[in-house]
C-alpha atoms as a PDB file:
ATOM      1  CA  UNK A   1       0.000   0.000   0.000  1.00  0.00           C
ATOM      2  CA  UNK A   2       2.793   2.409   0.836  1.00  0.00           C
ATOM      3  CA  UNK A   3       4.865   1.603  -1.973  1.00  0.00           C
ATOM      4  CA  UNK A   4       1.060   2.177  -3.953  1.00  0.00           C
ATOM      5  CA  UNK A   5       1.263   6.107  -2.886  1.00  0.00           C
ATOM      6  CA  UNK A   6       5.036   6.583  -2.954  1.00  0.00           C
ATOM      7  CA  UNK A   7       4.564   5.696  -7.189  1.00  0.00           C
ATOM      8  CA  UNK A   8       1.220   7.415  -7.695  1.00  0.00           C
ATOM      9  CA  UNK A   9       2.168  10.918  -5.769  1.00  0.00           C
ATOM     10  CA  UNK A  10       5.280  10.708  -8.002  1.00  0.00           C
ATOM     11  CA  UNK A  11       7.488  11.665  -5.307  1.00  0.00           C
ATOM     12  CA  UNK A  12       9.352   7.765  -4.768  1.00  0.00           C
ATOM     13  CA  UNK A  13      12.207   8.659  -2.963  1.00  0.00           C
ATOM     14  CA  UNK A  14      12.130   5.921  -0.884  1.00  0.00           C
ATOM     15  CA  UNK A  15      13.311   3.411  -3.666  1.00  0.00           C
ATOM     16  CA  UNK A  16      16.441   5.079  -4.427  1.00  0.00           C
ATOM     17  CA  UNK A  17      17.716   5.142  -1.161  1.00  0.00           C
ATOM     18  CA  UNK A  18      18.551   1.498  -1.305  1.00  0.00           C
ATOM     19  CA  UNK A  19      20.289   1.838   2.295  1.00  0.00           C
ATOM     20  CA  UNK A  20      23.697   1.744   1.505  1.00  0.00           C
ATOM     21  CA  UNK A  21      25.756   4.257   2.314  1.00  0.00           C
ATOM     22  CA  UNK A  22      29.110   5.678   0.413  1.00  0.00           C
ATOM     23  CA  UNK A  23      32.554   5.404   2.163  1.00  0.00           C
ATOM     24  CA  UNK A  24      35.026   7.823   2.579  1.00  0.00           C
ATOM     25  CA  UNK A  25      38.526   7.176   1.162  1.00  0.00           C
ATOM     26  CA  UNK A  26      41.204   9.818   0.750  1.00  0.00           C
ATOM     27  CA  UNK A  27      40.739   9.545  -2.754  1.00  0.00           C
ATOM     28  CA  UNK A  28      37.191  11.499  -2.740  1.00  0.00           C
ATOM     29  CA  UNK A  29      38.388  14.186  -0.264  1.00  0.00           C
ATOM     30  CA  UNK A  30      38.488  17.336  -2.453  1.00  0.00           C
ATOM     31  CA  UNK A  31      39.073  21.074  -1.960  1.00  0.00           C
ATOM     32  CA  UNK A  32      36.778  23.847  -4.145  1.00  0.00           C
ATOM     33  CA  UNK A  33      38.939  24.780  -7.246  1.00  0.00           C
ATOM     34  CA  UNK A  34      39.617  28.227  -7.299  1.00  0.00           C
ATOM     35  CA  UNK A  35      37.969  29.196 -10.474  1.00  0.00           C
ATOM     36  CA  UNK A  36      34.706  29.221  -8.875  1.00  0.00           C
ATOM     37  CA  UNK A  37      33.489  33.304  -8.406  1.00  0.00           C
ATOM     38  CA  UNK A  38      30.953  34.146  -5.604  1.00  0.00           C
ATOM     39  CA  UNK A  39      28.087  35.571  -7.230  1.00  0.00           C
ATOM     40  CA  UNK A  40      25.178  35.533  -4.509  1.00  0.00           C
ATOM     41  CA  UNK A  41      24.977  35.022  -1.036  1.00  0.00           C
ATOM     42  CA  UNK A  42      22.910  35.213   2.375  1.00  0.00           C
ATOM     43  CA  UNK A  43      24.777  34.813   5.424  1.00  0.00           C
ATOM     44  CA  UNK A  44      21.543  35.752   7.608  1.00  0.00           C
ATOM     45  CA  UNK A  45      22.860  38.245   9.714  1.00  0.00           C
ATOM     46  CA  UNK A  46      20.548  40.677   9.395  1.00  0.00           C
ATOM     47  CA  UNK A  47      18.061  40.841  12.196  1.00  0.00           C
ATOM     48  CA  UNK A  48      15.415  39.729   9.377  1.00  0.00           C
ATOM     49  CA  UNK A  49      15.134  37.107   6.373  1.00  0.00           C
ATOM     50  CA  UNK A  50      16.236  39.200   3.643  1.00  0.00           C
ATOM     51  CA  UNK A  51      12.710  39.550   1.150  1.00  0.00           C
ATOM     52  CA  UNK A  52      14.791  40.761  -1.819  1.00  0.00           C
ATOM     53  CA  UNK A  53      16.425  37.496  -1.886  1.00  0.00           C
ATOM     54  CA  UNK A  54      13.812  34.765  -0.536  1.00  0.00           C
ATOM     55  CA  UNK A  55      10.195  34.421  -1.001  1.00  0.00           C
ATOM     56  CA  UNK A  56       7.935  31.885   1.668  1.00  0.00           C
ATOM     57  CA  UNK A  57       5.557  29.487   0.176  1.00  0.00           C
ATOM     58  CA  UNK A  58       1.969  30.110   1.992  1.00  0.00           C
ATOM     59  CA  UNK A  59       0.109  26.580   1.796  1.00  0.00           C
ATOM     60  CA  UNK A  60      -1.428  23.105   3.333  1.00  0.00           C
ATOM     61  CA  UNK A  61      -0.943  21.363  -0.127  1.00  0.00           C
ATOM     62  CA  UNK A  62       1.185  18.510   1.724  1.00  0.00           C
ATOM     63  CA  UNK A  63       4.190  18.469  -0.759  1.00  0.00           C
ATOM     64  CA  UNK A  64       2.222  16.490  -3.245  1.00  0.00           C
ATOM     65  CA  UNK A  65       3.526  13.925  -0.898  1.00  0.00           C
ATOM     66  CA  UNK A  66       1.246  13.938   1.802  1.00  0.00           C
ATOM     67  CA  UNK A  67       2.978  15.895   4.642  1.00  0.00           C
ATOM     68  CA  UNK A  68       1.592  17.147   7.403  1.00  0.00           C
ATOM     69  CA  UNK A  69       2.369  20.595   7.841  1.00  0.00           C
ATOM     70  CA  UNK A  70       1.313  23.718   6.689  1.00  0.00           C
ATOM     71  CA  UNK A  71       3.695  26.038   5.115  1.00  0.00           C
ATOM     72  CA  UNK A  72       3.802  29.851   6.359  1.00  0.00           C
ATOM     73  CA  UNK A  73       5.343  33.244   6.379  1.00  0.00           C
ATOM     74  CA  UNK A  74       5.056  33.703  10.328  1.00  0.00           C
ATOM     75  CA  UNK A  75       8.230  34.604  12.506  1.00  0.00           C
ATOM     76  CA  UNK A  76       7.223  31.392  14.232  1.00  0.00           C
ATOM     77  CA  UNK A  77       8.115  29.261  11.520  1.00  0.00           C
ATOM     78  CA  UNK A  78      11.282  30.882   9.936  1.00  0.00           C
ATOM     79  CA  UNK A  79      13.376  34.019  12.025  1.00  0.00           C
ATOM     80  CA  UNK A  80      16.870  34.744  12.144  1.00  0.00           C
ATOM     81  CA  UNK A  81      18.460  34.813  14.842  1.00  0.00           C
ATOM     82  CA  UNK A  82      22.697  35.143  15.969  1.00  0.00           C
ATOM     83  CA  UNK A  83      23.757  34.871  12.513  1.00  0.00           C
ATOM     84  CA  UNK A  84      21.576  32.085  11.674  1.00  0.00           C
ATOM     85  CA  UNK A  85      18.086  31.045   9.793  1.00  0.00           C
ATOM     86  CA  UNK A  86      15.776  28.797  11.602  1.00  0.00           C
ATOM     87  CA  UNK A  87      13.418  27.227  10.326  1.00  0.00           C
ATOM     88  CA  UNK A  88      11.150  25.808  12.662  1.00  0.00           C
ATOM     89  CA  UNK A  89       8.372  22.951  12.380  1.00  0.00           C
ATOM     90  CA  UNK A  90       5.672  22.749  15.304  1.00  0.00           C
ATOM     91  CA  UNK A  91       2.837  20.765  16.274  1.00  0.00           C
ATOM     92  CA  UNK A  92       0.167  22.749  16.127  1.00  0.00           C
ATOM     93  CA  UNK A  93      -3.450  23.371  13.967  1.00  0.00           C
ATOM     94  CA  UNK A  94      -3.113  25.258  11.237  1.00  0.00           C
ATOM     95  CA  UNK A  95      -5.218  25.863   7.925  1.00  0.00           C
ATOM     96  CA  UNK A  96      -4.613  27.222   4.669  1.00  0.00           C
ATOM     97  CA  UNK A  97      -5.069  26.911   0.832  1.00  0.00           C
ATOM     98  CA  UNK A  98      -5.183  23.500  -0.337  1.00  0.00           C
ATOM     99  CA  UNK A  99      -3.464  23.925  -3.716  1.00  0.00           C
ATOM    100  CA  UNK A 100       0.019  25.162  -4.248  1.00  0.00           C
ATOM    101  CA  UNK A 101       1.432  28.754  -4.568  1.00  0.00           C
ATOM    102  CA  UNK A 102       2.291  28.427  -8.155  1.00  0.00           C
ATOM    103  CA  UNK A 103      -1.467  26.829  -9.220  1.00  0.00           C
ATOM    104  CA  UNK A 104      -3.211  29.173 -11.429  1.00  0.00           C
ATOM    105  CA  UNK A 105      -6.259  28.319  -9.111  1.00  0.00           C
ATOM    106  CA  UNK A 106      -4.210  29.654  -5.880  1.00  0.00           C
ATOM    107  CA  UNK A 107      -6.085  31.972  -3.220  1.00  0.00           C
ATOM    108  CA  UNK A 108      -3.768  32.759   0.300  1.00  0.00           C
ATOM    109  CA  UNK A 109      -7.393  33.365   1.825  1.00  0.00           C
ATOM    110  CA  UNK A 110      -8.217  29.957   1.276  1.00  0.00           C
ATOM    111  CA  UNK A 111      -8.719  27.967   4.355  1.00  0.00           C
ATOM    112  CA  UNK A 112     -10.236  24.755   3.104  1.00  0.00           C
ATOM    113  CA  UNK A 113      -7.354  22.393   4.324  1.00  0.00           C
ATOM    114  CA  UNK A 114      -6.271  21.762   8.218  1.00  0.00           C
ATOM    115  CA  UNK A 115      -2.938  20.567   9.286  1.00  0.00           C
ATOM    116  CA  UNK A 116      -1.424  19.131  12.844  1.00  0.00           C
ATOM    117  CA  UNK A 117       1.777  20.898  12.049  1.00  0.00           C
ATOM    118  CA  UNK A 118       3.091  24.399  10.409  1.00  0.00           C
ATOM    119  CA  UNK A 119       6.497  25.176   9.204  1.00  0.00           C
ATOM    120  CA  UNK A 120       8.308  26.940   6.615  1.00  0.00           C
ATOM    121  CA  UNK A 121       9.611  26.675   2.701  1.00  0.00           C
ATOM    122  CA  UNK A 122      11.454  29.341   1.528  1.00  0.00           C
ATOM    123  CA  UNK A 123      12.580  29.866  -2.354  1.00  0.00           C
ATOM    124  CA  UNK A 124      14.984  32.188  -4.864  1.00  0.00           C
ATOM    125  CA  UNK A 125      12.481  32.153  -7.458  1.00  0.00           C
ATOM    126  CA  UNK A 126      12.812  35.441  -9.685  1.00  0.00           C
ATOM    127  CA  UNK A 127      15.034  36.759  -7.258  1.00  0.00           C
ATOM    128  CA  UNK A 128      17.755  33.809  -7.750  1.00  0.00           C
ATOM    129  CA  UNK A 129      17.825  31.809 -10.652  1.00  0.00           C
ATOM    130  CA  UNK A 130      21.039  29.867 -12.204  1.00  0.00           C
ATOM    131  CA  UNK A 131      22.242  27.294 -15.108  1.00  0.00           C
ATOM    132  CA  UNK A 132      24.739  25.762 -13.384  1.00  0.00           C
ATOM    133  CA  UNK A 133      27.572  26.541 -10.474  1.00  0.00           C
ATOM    134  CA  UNK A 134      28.468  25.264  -6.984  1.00  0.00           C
ATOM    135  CA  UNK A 135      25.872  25.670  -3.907  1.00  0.00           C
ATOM    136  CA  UNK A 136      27.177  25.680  -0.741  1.00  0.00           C
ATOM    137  CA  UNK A 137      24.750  25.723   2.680  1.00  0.00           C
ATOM    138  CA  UNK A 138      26.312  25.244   5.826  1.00  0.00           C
ATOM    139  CA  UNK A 139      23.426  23.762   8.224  1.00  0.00           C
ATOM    140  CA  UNK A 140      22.524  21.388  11.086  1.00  0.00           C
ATOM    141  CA  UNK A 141      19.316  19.140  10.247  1.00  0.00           C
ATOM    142  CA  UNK A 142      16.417  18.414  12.813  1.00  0.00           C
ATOM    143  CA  UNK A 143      16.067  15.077  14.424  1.00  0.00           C
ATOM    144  CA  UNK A 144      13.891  12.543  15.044  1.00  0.00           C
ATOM    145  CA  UNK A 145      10.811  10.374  13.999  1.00  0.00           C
ATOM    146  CA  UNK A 146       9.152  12.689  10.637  1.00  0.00           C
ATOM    147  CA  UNK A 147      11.378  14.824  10.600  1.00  0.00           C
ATOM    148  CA  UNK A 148      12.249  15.399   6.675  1.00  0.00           C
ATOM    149  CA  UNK A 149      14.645  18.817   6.192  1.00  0.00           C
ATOM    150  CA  UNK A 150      15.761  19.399   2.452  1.00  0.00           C
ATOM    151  CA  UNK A 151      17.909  21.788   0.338  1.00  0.00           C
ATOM    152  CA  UNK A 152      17.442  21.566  -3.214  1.00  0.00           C
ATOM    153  CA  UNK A 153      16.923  23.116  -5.868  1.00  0.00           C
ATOM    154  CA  UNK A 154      13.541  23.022  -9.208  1.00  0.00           C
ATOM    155  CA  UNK A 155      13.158  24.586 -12.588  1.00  0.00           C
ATOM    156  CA  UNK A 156      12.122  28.182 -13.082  1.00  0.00           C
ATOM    157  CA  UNK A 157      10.892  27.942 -15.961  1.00  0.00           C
ATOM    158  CA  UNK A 158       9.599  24.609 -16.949  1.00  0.00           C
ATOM    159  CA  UNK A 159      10.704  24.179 -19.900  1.00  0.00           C
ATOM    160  CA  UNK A 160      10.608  20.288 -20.739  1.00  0.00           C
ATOM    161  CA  UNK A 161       6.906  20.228 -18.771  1.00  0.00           C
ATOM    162  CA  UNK A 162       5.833  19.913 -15.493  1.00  0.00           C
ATOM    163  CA  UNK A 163       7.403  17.897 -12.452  1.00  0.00           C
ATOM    164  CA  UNK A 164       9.958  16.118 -13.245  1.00  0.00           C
ATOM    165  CA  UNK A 165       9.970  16.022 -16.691  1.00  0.00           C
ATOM    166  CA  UNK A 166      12.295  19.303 -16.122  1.00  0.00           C
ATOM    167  CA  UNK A 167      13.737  18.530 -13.671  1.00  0.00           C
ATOM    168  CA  UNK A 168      14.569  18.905  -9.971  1.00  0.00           C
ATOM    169  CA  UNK A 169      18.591  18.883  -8.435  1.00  0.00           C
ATOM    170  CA  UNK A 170      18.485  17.275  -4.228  1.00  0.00           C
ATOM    171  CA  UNK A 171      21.308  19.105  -3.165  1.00  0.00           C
ATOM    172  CA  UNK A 172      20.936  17.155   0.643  1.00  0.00           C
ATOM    173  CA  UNK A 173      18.316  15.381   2.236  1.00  0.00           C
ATOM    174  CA  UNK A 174      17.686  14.003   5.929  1.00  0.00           C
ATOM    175  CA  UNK A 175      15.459  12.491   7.499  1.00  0.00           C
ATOM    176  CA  UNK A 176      14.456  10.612  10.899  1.00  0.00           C
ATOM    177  CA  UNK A 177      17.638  11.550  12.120  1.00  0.00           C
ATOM    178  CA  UNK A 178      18.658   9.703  15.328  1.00  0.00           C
ATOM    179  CA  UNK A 179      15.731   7.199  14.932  1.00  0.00           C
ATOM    180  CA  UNK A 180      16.856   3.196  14.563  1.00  0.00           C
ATOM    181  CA  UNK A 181      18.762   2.926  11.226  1.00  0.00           C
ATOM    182  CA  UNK A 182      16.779   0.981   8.503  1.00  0.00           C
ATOM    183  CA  UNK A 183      19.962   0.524   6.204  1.00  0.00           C
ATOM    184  CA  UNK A 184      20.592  -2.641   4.902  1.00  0.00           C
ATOM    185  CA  UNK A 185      23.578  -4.030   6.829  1.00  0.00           C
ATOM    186  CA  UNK A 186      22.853  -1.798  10.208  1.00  0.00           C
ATOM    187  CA  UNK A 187      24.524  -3.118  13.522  1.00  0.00           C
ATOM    188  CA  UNK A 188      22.068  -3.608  16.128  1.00  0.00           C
ATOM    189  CA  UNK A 189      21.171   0.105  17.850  1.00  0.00           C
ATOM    190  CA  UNK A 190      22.897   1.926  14.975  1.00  0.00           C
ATOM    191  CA  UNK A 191      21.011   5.047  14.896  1.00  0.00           C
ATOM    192  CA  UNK A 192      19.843   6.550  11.414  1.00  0.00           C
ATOM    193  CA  UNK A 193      22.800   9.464  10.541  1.00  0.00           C
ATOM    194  CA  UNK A 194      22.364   9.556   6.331  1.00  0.00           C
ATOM    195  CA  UNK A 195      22.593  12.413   4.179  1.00  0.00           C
ATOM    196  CA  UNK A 196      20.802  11.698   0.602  1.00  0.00           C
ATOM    197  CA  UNK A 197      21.684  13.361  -2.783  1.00  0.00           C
ATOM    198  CA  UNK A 198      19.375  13.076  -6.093  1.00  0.00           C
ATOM    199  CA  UNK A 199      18.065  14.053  -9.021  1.00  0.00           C
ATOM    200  CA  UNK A 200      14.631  13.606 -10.432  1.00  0.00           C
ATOM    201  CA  UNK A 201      13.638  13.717 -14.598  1.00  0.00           C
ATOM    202  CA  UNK A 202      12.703  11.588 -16.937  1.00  0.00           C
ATOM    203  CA  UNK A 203       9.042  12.812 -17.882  1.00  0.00           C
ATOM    204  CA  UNK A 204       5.967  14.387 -15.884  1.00  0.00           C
ATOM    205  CA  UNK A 205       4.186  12.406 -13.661  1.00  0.00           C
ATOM    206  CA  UNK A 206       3.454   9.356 -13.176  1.00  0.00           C
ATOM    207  CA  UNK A 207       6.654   8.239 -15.778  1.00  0.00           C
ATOM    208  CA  UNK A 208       8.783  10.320 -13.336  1.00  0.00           C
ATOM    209  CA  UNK A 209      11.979   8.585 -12.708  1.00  0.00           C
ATOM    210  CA  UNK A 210      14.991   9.534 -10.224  1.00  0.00           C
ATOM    211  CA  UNK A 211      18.678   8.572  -8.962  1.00  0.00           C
ATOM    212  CA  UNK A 212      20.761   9.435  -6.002  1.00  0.00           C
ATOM    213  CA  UNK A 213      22.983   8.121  -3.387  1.00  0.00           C
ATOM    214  CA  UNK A 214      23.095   8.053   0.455  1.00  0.00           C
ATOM    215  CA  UNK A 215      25.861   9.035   2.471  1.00  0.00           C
ATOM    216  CA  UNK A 216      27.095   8.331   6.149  1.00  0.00           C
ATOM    217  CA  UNK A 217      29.683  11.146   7.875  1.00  0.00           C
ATOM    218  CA  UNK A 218      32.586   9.900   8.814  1.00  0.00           C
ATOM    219  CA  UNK A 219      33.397   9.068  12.654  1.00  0.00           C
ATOM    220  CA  UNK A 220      29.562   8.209  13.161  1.00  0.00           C
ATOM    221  CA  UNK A 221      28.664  11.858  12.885  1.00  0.00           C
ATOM    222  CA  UNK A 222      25.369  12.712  12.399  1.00  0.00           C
ATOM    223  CA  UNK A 223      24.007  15.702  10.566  1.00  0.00           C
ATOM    224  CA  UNK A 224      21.862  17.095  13.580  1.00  0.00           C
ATOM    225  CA  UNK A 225      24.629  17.535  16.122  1.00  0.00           C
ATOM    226  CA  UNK A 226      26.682  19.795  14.291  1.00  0.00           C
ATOM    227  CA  UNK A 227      27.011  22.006  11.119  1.00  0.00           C
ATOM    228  CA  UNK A 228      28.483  21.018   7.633  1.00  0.00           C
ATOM    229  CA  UNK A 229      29.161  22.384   4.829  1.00  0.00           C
ATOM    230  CA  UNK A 230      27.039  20.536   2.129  1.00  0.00           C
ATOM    231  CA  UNK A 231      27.946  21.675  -1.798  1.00  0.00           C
ATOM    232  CA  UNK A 232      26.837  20.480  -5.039  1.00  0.00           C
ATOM    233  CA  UNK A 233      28.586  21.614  -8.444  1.00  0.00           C
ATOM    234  CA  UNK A 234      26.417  21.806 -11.644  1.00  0.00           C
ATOM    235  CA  UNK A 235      28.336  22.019 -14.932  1.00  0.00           C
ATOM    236  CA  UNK A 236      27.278  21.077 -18.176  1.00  0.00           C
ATOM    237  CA  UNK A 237      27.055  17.443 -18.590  1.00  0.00           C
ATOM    238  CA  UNK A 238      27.658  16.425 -14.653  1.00  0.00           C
ATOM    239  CA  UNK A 239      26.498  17.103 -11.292  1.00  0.00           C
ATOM    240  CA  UNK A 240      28.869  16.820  -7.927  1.00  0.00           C
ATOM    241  CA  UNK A 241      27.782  16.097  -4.679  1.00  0.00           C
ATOM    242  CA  UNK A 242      30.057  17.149  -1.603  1.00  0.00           C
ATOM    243  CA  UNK A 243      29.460  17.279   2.386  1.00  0.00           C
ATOM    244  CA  UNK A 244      32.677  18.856   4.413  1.00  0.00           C
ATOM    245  CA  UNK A 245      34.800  18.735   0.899  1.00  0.00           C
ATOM    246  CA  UNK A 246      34.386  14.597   0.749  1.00  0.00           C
ATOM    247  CA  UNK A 247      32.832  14.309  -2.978  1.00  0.00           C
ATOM    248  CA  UNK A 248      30.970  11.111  -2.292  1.00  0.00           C
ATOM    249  CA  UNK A 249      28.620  10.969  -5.516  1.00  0.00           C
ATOM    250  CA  UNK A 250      28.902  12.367  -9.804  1.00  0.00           C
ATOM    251  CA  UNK A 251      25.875  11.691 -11.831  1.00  0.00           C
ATOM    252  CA  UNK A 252      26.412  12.785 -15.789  1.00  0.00           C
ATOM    253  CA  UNK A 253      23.935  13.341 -18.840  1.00  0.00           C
ATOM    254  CA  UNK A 254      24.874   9.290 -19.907  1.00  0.00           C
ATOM    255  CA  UNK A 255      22.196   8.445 -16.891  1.00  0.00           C
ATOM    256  CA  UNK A 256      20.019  11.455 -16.683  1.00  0.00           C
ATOM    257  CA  UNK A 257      17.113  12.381 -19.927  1.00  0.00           C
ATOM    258  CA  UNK A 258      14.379  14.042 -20.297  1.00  0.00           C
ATOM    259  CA  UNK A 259      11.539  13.530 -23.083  1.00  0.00           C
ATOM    260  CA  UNK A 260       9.538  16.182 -25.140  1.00  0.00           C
ATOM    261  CA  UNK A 261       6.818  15.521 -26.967  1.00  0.00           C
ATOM    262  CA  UNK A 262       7.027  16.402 -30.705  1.00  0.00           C
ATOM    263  CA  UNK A 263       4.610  15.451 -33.816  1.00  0.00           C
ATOM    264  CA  UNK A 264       3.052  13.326 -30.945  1.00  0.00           C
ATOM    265  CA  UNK A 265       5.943  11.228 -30.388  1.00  0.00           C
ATOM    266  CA  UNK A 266       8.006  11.135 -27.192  1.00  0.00           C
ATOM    267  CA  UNK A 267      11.592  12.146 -27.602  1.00  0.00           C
ATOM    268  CA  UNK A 268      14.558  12.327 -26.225  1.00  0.00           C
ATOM    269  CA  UNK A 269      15.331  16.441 -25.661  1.00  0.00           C
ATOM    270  CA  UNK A 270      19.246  17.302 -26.267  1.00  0.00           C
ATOM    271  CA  UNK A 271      22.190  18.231 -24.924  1.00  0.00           C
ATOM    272  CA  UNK A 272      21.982  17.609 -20.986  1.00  0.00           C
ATOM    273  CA  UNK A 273      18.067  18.471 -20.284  1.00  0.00           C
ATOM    274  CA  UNK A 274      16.392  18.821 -18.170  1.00  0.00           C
ATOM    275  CA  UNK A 275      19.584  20.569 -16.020  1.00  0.00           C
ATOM    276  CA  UNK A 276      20.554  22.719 -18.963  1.00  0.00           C
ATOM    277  CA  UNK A 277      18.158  25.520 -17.954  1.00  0.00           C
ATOM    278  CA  UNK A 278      17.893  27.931 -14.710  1.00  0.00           C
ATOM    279  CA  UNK A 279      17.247  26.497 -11.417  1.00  0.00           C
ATOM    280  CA  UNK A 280      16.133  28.256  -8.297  1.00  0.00           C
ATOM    281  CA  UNK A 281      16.829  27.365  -4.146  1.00  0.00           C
ATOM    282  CA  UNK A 282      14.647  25.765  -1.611  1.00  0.00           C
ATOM    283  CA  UNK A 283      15.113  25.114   2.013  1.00  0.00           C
ATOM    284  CA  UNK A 284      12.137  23.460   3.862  1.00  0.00           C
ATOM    285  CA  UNK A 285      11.833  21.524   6.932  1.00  0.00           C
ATOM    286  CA  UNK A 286       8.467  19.499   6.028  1.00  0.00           C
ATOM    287  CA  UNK A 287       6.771  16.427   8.685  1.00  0.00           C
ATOM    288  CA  UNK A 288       5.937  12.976   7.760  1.00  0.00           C
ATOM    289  CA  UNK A 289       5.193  12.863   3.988  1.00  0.00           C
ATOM    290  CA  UNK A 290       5.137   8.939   2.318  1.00  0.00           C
ATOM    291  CA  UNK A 291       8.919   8.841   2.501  1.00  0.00           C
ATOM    292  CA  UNK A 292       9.891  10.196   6.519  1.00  0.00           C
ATOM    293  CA  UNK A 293       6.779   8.042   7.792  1.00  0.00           C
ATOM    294  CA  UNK A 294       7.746   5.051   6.055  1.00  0.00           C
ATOM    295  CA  UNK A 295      10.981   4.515   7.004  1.00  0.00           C
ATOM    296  CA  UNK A 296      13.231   3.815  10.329  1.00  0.00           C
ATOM    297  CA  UNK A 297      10.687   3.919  13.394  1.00  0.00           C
ATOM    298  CA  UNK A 298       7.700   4.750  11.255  1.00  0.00           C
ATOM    299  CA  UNK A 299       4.866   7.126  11.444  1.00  0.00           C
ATOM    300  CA  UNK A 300       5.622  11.051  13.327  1.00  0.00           C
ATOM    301  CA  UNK A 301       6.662  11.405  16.685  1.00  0.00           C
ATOM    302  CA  UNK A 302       4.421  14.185  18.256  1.00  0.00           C
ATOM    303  CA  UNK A 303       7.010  14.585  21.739  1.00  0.00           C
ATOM    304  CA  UNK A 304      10.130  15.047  18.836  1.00  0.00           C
ATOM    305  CA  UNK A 305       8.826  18.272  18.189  1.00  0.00           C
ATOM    306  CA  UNK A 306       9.306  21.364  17.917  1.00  0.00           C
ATOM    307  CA  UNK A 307      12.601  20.741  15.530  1.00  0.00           C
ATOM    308  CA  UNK A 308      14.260  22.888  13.620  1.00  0.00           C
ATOM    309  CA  UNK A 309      16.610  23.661  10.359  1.00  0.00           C
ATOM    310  CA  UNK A 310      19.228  25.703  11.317  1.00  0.00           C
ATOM    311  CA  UNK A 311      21.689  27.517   8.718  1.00  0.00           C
ATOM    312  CA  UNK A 312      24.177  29.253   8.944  1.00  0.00           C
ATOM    313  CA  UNK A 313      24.776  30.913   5.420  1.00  0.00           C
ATOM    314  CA  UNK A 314      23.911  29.882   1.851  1.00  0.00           C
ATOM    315  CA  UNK A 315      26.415  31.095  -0.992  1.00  0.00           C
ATOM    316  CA  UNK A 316      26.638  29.982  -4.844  1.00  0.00           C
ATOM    317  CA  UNK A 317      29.530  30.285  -7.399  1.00  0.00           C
ATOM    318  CA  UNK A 318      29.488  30.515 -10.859  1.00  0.00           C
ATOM    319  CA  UNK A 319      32.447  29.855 -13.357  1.00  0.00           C
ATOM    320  CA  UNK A 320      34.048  33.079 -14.558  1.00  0.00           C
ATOM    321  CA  UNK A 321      34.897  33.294 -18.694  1.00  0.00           C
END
């Protein structure tokens, strides 16, 4: 039944992360090249989120993955505070529009849905947008049972169609931090401590497809009792994924596609689509959803929370010609 929703929301993360985990070798350990230029950054220390350069989702729409919180603009949800953004999920009622921001249909005075939870998604769109370059966020992820915090990045534009025929770039992912690990080959009270990296294309929904790869700090160190630096470089052709300068996974246009539809046939689009066009940043801290509740302990933990995503600054690099 599970594995029923995860396919038919289109948002089956669960399969990818196969519960293995990378290992670190001094081969894959990996300083930024210098040819990378800073070109935008937010190192919240402001007393305030900075407007001109993030926008807050306002909905109850779930994720398209059934969550359970509703997303706001409230200082209770997302503040900064000592040089850092936190964004903070808490059980509480809340209700809001049902459908998405970006829906055509969209009203923010719609209160039709009710959620046990609110936090907070914040986004670039319009105000950053980029075809490739290295993203950088330094952050320390929530913990336990539902917890699900993510910075990634989706299409501005749409160009090859909706979700995911253009495409949509995981830069990390964590979730049910510090619950009992569920990865294949876990010692007995080994406690869950993965970071996840992916990419998602193909064609819309439902013939959505996706790859990644998990990732275990070294030492036992888990994402939510400290801050690193997680990075992911876009070029042409490949995509990088990096936590504390350890480059633990590549993916490259031989594995990644996206198909158009011309003259009523499918096609393969060229060059490297979907991630040949601009992309714009998300950080969210959602609850539950088919992939956090059906994992490790199962289900939400009510007593885990209040939890919250905290980071410290977000910066991207482009390649100078």
């Amino acid at each position: 039944m599970w594995l029923f929703f995860i396919t038919v929301l289109g948002y089956a993360f669960a399969a990818f992360h196969n519960n293995s985990a990378a290992q670190v070798n001094e081969t894959n350990v990996s300083a930024m090249s210098s040819d990378w230029q800073l070109v935008w950054q937010d190192e919240f220390n402001d007393k305030h989120i900075d407007l001109t350069k993030w926008s807050f989702e306002y909905n109850c729409y779930g994720g398209g993955n059934n969550e359970h919180q509703c997303y706001t603009d409230r200082a209770e949800n997302a503040f900064v505070n000592n040089g850092h953004l936190h964004i903070v999920a808490r059980l509480e009622s809340f209700s809001g529009p049902a459908l998405k921001d970006d829906h055509l249909l969209y009203q923010r005075s719609d209160v039709s849905v009710s959620k046990p939870f609110t936090s907070a998604r914040m986004r670039t769109v319009y105000k950053g947008d980029w075809s490739y370059g290295r993203f950088e966020v330094r952050a320390k992820f929530p913990k336990g049972q539902g917890t699900w915090g993510a910075v990634w990045m989706l299409p501005t534009d749409w160009h090859y169609g909706e979700w995911s025929g253009s495409g949509e770039i995981d830069i990390v992912e964590a979730i049910n931090l510090g619950t009992a690990s569920d990865r294949v080959g876990a010692l007995k009270g080994e406690l869950e401590t993965r970071i996840h990296g992916t990419l998602h294309y193909g064609q819309p929904w439902p013939n959505n497809v996706y790859s990644g790869q998990s990732f275990q700090l070294p030492n036992g160190q888990s994402p939510a009792a400290g801050f690193h630096l997680y990075a992911l470089e876009w070029q042409p052709d490949e995509i990088r994924w990096y936590v504390d300068n350890i480059h633990y996974a590549t993916q490259t246009s031989k594995t990644w596609f996206t198909k158009i539809i011309i003259k009523e046939q499918h096609v393969l689009a060229k060059q490297d689509a979907p991630f040949n066009k601009r992309f714009h940043l998300l950080l969210n801290l959602a609850v539950g959803g088919d992939w956090a509740e059906n994992a490790n302990d199962k289900g939400v933990d009510l007593e885990a929370f209040p939890q919250t995503l905290l980071v410290d600054y977000v910066r991207v690099y482009q390649k100078q010609n």
